[in-house]
N, C-alpha and C. Protein backbone atom coordinates (compact mmCIF):
# COMPACT_ATOMS: atom_id res chain seq x y z
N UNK A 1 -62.69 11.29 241.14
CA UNK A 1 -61.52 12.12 241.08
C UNK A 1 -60.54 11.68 242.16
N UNK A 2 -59.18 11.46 241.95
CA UNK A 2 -58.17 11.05 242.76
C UNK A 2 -57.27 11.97 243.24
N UNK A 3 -57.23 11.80 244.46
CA UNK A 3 -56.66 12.96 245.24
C UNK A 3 -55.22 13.09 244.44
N UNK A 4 -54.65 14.01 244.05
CA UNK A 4 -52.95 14.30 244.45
C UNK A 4 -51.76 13.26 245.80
N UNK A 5 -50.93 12.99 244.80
CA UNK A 5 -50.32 11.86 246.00
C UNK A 5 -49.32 13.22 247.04
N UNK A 6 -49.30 12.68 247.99
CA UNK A 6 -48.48 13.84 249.26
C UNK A 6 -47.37 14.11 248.42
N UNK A 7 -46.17 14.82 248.50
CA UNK A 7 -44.97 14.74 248.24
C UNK A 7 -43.94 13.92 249.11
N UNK A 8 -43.07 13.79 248.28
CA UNK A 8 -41.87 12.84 249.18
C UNK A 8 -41.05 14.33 249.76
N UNK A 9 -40.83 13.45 251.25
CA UNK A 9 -40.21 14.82 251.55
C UNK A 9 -38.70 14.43 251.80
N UNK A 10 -38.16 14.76 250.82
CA UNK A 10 -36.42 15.01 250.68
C UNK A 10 -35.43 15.56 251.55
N UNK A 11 -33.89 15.32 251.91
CA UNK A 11 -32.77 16.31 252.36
C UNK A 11 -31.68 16.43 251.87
N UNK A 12 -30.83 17.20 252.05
CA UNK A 12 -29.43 17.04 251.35
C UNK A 12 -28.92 17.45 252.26
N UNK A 13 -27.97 16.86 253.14
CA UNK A 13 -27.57 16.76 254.17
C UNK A 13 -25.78 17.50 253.68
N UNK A 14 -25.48 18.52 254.12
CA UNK A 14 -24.08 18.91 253.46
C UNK A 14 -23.50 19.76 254.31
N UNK A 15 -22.53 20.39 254.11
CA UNK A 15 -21.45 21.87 254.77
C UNK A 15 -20.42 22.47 253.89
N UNK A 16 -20.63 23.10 252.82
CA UNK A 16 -22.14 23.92 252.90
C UNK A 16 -23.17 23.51 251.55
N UNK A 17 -24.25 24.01 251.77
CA UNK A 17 -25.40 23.15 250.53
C UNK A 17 -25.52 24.25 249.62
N UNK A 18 -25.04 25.73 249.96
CA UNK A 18 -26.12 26.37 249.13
C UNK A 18 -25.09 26.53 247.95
N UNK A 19 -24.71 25.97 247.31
CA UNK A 19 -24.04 26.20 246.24
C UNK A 19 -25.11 24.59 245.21
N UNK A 20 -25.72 23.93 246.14
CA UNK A 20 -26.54 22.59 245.57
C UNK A 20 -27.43 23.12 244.31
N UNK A 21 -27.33 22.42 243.52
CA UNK A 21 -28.60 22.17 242.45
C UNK A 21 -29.51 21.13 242.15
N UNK A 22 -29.68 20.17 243.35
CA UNK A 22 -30.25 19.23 243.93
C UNK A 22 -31.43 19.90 243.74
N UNK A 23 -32.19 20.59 244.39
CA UNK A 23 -33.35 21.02 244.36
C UNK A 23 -33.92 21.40 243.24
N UNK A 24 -33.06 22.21 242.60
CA UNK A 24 -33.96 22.28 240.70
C UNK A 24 -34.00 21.12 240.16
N UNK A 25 -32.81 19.67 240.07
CA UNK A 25 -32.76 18.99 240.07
C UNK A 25 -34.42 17.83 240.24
N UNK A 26 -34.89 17.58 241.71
CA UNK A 26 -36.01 17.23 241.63
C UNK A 26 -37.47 17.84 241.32
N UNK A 27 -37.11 19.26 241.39
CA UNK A 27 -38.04 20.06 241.32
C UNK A 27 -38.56 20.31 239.53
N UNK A 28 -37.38 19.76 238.61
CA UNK A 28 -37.36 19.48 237.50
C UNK A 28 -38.23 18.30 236.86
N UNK A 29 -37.51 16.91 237.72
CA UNK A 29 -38.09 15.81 237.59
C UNK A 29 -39.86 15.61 237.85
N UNK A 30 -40.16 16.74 238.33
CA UNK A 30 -41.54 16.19 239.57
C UNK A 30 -42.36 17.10 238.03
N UNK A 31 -41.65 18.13 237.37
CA UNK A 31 -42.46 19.09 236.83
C UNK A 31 -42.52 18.26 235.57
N UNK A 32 -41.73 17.42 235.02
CA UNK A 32 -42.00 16.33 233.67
C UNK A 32 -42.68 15.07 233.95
N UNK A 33 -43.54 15.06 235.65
CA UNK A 33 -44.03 14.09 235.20
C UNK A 33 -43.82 12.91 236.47
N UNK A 34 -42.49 13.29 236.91
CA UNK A 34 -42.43 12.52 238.06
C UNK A 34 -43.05 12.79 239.56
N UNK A 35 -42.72 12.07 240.42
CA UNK A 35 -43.31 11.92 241.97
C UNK A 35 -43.22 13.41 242.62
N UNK A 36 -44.72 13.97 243.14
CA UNK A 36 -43.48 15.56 243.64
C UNK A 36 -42.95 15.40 244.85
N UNK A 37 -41.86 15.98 244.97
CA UNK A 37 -41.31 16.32 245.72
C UNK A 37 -41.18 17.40 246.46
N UNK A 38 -40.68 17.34 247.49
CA UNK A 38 -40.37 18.68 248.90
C UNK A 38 -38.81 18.01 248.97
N UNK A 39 -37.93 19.04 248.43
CA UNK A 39 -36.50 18.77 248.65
C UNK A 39 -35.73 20.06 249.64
N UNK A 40 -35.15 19.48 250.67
CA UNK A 40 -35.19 20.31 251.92
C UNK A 40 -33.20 20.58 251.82
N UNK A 41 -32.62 21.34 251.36
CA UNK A 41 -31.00 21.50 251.64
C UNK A 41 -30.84 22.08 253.22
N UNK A 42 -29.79 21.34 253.75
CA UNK A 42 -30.13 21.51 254.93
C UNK A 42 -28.45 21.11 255.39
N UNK A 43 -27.83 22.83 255.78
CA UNK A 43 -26.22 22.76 256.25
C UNK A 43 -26.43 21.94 257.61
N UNK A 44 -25.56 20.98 257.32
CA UNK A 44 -25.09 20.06 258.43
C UNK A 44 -23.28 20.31 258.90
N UNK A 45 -23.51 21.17 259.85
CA UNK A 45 -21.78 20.60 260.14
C UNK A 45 -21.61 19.72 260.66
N UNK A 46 -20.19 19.20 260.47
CA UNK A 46 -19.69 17.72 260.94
C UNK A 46 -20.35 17.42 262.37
N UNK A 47 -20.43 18.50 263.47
CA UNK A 47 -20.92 18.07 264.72
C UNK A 47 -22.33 18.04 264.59
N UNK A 48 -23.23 18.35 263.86
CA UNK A 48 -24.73 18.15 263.54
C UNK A 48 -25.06 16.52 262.43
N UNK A 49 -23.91 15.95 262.59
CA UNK A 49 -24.35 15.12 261.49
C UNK A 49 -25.58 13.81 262.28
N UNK A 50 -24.84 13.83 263.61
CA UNK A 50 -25.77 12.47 264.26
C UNK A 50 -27.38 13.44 264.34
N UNK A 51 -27.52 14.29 264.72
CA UNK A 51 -28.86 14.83 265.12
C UNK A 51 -29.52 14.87 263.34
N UNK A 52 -28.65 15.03 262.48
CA UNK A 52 -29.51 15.04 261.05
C UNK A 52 -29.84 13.68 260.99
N UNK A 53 -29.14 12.61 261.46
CA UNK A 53 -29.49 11.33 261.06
C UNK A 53 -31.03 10.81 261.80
N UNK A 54 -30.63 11.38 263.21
CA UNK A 54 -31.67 11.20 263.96
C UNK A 54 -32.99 11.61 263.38
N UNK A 55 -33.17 13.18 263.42
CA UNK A 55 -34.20 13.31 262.67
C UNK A 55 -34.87 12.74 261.44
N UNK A 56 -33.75 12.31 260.83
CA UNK A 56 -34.34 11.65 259.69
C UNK A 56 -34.70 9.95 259.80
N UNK A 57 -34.18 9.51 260.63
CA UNK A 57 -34.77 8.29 261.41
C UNK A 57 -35.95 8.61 262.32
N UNK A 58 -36.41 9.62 262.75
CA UNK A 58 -37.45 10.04 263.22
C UNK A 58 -39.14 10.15 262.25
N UNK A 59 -38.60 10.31 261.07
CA UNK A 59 -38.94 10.37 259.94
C UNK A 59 -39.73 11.84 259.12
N UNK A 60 -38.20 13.10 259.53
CA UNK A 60 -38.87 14.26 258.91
C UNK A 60 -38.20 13.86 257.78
N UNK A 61 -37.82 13.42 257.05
CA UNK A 61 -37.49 13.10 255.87
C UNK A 61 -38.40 11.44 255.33
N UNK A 62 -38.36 11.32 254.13
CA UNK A 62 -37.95 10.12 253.78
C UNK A 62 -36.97 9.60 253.22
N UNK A 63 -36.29 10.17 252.61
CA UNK A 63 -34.53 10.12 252.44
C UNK A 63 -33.51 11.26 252.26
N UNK A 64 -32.50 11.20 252.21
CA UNK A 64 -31.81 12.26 251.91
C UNK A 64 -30.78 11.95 251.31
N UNK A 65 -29.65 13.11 250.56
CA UNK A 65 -28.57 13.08 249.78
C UNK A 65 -27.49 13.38 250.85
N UNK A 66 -26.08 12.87 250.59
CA UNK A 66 -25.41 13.33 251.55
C UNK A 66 -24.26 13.89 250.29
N UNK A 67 -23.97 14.97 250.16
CA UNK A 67 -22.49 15.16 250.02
C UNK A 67 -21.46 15.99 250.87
N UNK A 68 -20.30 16.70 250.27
CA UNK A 68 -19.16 16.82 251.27
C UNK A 68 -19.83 18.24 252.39
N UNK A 69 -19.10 17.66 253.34
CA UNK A 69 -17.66 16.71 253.30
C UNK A 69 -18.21 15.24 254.17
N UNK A 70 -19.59 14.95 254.09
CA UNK A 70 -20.08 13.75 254.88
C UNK A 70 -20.24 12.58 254.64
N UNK A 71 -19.55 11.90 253.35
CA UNK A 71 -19.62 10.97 252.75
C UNK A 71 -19.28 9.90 253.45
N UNK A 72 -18.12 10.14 253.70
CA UNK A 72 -16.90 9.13 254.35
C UNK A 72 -18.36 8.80 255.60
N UNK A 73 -18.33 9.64 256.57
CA UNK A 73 -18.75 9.87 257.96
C UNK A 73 -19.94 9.54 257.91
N UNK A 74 -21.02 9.81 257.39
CA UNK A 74 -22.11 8.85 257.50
C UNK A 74 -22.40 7.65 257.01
N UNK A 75 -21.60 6.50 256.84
CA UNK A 75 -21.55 5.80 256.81
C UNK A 75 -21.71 5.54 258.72
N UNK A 76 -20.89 5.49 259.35
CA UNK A 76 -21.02 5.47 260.92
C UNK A 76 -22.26 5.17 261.55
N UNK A 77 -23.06 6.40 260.92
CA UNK A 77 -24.66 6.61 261.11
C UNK A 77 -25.72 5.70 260.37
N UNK A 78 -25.79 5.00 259.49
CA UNK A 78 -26.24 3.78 259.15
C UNK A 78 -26.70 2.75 259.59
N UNK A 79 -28.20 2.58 259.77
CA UNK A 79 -28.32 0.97 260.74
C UNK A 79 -27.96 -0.01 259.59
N UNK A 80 -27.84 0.45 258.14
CA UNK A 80 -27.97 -0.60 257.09
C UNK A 80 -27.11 0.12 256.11
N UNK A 81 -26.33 -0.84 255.41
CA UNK A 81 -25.00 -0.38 254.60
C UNK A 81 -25.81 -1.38 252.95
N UNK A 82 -26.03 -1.12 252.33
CA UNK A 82 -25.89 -1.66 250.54
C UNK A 82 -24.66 -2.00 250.30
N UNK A 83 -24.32 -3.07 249.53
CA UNK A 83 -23.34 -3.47 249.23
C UNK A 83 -22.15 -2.88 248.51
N UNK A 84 -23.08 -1.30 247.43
CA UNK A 84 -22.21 -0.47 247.24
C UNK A 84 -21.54 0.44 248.20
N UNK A 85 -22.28 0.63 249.35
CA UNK A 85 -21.87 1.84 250.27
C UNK A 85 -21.19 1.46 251.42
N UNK A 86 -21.28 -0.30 251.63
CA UNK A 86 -20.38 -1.17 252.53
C UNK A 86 -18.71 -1.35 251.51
N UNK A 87 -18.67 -1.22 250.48
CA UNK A 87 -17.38 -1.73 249.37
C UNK A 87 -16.67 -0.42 249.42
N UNK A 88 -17.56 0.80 249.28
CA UNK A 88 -16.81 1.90 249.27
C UNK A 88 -16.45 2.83 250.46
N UNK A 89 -17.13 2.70 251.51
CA UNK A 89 -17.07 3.25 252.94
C UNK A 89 -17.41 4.32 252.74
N UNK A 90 -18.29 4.67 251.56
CA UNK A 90 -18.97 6.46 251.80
C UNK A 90 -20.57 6.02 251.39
N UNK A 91 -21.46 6.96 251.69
CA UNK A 91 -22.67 7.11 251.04
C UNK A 91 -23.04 8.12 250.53
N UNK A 92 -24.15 8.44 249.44
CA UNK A 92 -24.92 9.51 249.00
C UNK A 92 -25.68 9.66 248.94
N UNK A 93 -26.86 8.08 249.21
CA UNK A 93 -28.05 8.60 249.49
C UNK A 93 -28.13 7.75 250.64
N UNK A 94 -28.90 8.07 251.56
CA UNK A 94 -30.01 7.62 252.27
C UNK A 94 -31.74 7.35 252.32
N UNK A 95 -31.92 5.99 252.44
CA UNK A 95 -33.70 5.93 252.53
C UNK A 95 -33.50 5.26 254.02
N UNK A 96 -34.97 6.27 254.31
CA UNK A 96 -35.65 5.82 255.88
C UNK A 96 -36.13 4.36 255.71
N UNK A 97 -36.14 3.43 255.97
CA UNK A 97 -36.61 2.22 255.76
C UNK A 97 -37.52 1.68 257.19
N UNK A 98 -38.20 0.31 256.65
CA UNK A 98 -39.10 0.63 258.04
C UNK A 98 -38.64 0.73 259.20
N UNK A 99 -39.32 1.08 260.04
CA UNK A 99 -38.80 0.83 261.67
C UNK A 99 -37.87 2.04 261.77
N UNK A 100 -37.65 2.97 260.87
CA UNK A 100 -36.53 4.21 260.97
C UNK A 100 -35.54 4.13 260.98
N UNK A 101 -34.78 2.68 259.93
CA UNK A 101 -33.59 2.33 259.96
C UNK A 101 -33.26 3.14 259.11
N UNK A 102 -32.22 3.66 258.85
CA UNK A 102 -31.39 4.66 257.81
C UNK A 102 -30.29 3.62 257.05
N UNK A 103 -31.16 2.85 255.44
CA UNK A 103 -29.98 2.46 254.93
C UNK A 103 -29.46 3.37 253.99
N UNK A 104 -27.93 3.27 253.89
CA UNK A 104 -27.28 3.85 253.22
C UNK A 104 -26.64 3.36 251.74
N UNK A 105 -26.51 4.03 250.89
CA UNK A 105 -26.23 3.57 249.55
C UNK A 105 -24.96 4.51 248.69
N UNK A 106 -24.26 4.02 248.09
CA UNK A 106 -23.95 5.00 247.34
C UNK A 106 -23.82 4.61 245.55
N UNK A 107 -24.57 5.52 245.19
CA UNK A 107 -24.77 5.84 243.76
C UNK A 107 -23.69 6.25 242.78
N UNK A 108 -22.79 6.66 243.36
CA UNK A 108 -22.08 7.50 242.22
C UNK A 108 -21.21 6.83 241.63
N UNK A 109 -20.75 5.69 242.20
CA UNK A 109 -20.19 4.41 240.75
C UNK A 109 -21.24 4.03 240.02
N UNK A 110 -22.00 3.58 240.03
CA UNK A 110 -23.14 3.74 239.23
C UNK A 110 -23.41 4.47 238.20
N UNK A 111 -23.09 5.63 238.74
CA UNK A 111 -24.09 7.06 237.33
C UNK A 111 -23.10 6.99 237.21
N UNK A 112 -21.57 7.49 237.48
CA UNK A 112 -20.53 7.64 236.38
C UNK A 112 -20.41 6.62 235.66
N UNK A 113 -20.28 4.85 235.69
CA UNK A 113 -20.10 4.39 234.66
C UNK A 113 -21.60 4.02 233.45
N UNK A 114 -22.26 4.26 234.53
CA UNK A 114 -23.61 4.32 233.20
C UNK A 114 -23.04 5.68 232.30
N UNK A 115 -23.12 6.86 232.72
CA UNK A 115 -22.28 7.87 231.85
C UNK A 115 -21.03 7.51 230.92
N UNK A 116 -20.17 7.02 231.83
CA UNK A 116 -18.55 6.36 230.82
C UNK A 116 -18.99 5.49 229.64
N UNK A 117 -19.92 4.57 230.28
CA UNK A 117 -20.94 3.55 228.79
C UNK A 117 -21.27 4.28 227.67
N UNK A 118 -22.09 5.51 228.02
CA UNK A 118 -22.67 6.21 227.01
C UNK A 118 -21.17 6.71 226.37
N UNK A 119 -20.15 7.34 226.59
CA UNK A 119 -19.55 8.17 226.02
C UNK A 119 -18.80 7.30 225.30
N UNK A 120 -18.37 5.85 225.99
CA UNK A 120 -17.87 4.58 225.18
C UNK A 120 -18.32 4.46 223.97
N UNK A 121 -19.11 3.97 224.16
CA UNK A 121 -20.56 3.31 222.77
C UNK A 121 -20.16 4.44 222.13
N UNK A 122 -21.11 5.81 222.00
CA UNK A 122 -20.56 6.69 221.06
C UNK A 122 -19.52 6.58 220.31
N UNK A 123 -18.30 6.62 221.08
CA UNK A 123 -16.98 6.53 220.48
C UNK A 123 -16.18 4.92 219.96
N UNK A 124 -17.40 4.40 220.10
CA UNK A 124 -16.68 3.01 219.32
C UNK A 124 -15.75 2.22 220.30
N UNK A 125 -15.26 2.66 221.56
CA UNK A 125 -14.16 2.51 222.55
C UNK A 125 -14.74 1.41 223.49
N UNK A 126 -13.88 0.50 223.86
CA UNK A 126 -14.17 -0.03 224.96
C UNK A 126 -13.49 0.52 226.23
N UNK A 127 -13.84 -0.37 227.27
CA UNK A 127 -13.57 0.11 228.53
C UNK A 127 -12.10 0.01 229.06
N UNK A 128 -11.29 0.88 229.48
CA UNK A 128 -10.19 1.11 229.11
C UNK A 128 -9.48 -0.24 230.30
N UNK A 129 -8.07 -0.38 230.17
CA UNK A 129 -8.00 -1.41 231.17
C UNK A 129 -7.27 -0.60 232.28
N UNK A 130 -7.14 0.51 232.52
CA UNK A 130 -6.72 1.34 233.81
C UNK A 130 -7.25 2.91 233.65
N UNK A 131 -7.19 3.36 234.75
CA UNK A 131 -7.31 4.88 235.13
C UNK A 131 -6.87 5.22 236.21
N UNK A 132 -6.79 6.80 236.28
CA UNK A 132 -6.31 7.32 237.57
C UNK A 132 -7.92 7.57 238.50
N UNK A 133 -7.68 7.65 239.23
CA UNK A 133 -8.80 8.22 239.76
C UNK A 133 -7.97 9.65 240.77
N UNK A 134 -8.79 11.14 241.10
CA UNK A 134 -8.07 12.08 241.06
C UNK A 134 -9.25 12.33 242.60
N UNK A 135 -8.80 12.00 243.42
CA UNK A 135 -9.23 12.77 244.97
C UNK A 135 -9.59 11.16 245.62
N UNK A 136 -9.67 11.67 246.61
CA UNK A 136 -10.17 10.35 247.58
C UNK A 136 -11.23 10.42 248.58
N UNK A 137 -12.39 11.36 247.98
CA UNK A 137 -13.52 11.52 248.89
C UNK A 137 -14.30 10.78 249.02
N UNK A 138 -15.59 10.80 249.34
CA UNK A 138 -16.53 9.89 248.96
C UNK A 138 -17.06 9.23 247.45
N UNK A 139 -17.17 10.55 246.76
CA UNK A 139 -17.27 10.18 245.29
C UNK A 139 -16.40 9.22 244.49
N UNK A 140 -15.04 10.07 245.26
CA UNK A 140 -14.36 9.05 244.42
C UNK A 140 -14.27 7.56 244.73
N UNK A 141 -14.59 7.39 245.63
CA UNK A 141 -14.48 5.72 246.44
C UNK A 141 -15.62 5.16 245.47
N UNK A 142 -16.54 5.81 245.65
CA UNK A 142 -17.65 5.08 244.74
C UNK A 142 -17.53 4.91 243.39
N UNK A 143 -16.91 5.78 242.66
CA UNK A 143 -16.26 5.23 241.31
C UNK A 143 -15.44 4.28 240.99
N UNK A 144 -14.52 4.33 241.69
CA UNK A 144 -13.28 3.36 242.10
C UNK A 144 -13.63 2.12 242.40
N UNK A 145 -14.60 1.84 243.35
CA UNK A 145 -15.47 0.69 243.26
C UNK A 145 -16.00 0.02 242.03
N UNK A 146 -16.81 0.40 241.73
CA UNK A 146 -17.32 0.81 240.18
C UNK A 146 -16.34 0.20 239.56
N UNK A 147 -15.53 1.16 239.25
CA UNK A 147 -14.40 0.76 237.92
C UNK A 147 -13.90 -0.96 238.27
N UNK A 148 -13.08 -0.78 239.49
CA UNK A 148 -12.25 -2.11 240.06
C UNK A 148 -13.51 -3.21 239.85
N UNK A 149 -14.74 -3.03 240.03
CA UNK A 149 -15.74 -4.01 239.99
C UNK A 149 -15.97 -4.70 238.28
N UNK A 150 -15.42 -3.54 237.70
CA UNK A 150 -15.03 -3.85 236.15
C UNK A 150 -14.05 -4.12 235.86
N UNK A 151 -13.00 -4.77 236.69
CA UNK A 151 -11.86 -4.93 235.81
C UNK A 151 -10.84 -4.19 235.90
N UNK A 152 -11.40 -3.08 236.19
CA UNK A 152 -9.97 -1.35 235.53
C UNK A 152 -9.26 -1.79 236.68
N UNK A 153 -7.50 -1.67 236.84
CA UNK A 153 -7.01 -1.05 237.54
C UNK A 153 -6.96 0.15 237.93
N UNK A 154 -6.75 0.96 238.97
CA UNK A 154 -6.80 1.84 238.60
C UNK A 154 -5.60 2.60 240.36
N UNK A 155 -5.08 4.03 239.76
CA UNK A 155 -4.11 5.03 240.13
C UNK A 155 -4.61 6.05 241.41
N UNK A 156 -4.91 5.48 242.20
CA UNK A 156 -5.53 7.03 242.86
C UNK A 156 -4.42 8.05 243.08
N UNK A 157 -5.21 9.45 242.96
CA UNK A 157 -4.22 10.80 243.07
C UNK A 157 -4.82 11.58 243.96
N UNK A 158 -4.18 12.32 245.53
CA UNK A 158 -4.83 13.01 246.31
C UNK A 158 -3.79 14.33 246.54
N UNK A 159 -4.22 15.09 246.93
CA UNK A 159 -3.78 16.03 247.24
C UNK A 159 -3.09 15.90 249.01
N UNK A 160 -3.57 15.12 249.44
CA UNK A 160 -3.09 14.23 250.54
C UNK A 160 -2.83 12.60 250.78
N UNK A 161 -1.78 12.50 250.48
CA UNK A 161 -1.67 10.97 250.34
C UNK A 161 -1.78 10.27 251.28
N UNK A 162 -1.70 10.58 252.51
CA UNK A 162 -2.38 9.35 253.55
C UNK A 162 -3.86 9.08 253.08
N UNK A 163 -4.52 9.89 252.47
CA UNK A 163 -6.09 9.48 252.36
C UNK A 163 -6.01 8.59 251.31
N UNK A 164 -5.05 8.24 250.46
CA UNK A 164 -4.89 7.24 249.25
C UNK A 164 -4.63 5.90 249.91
N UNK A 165 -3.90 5.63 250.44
CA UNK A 165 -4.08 4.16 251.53
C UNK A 165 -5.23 3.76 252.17
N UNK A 166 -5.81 4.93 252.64
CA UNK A 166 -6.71 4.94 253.32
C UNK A 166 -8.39 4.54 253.07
């Protein structure tokens, strides 16, 4: 008989989290079958962000999620940048890697255009040759990446336009 594997122990590093569905989220995945998990939401304000990193380079985590408003900003905290999360200057996830380096990644060009694919195909459509893109947070950098990495031109729109240069 084989023991039960430990759980991975998760964070979502945010300000504020409790509006997250991260946690049903893995707590979903683990119940169909996948790895279980311990997913920990855990309010970080902007001045707690180095001590969350720390700890989690300490290794009470083994990775964590970052969203707002810490996208942009932990990047800073990173001993190791992915080529998506170095192109876009935000991250969303983090893995502890050995030695307690914290590389950083970001995903969310990724899942949106794997998503945009699906809704493409369906509709017979190819990939358009521009878009706007509508905020300039972390997310959106990572789409924008994404897209421009395809080809799209594309429009950014902020509600603050110095962050559109930026």
């Amino acid at each position: 008989m084989s023991a039960d594997p430990a759980p991975i122990r998760l964070a979502l590093f945010g300000h504020p989290v409790g509006h997250s569905r991260s946690r049903e989220l893995f707590e979903t995945i683990a119940r169909l079958g996948g790895p279980p998990v311990v997913y920990q939401p855990v309010d970080v304000p902007p001045e707690g962000l180095a001590s969350a990193f720390e700890d989690l380079a300490s290794g009470a985590w083994s990775g964590a999620n970052v969203t707002v408003p810490h996208k942009r900003e932990a990047v800073r905290f990173c001993g190791r940048l992915a080529p998506d999360a170095a192109a876009s200057g935000a991250v969303n996830v983090l893995v502890r890697a050995t030695g307690g380096v914290v590389e950083g990644h970001n995903t969310d060009g990724a899942g949106f255009l794997e998503a945009l694919d699906d809704v493409l195909a369906a509709a017979g459509r190819p990939l358009p040759e521009c878009a706007a893109i509508l905020g300039c947070g972390g997310a959106a950098a990572g789409v924008a990446v994404a897209l421009a990495g395809r080809g799209v031109s594309l429009l950014a729109v902020s509600r603050t336009p110095a962050r559109v240069a930026g």
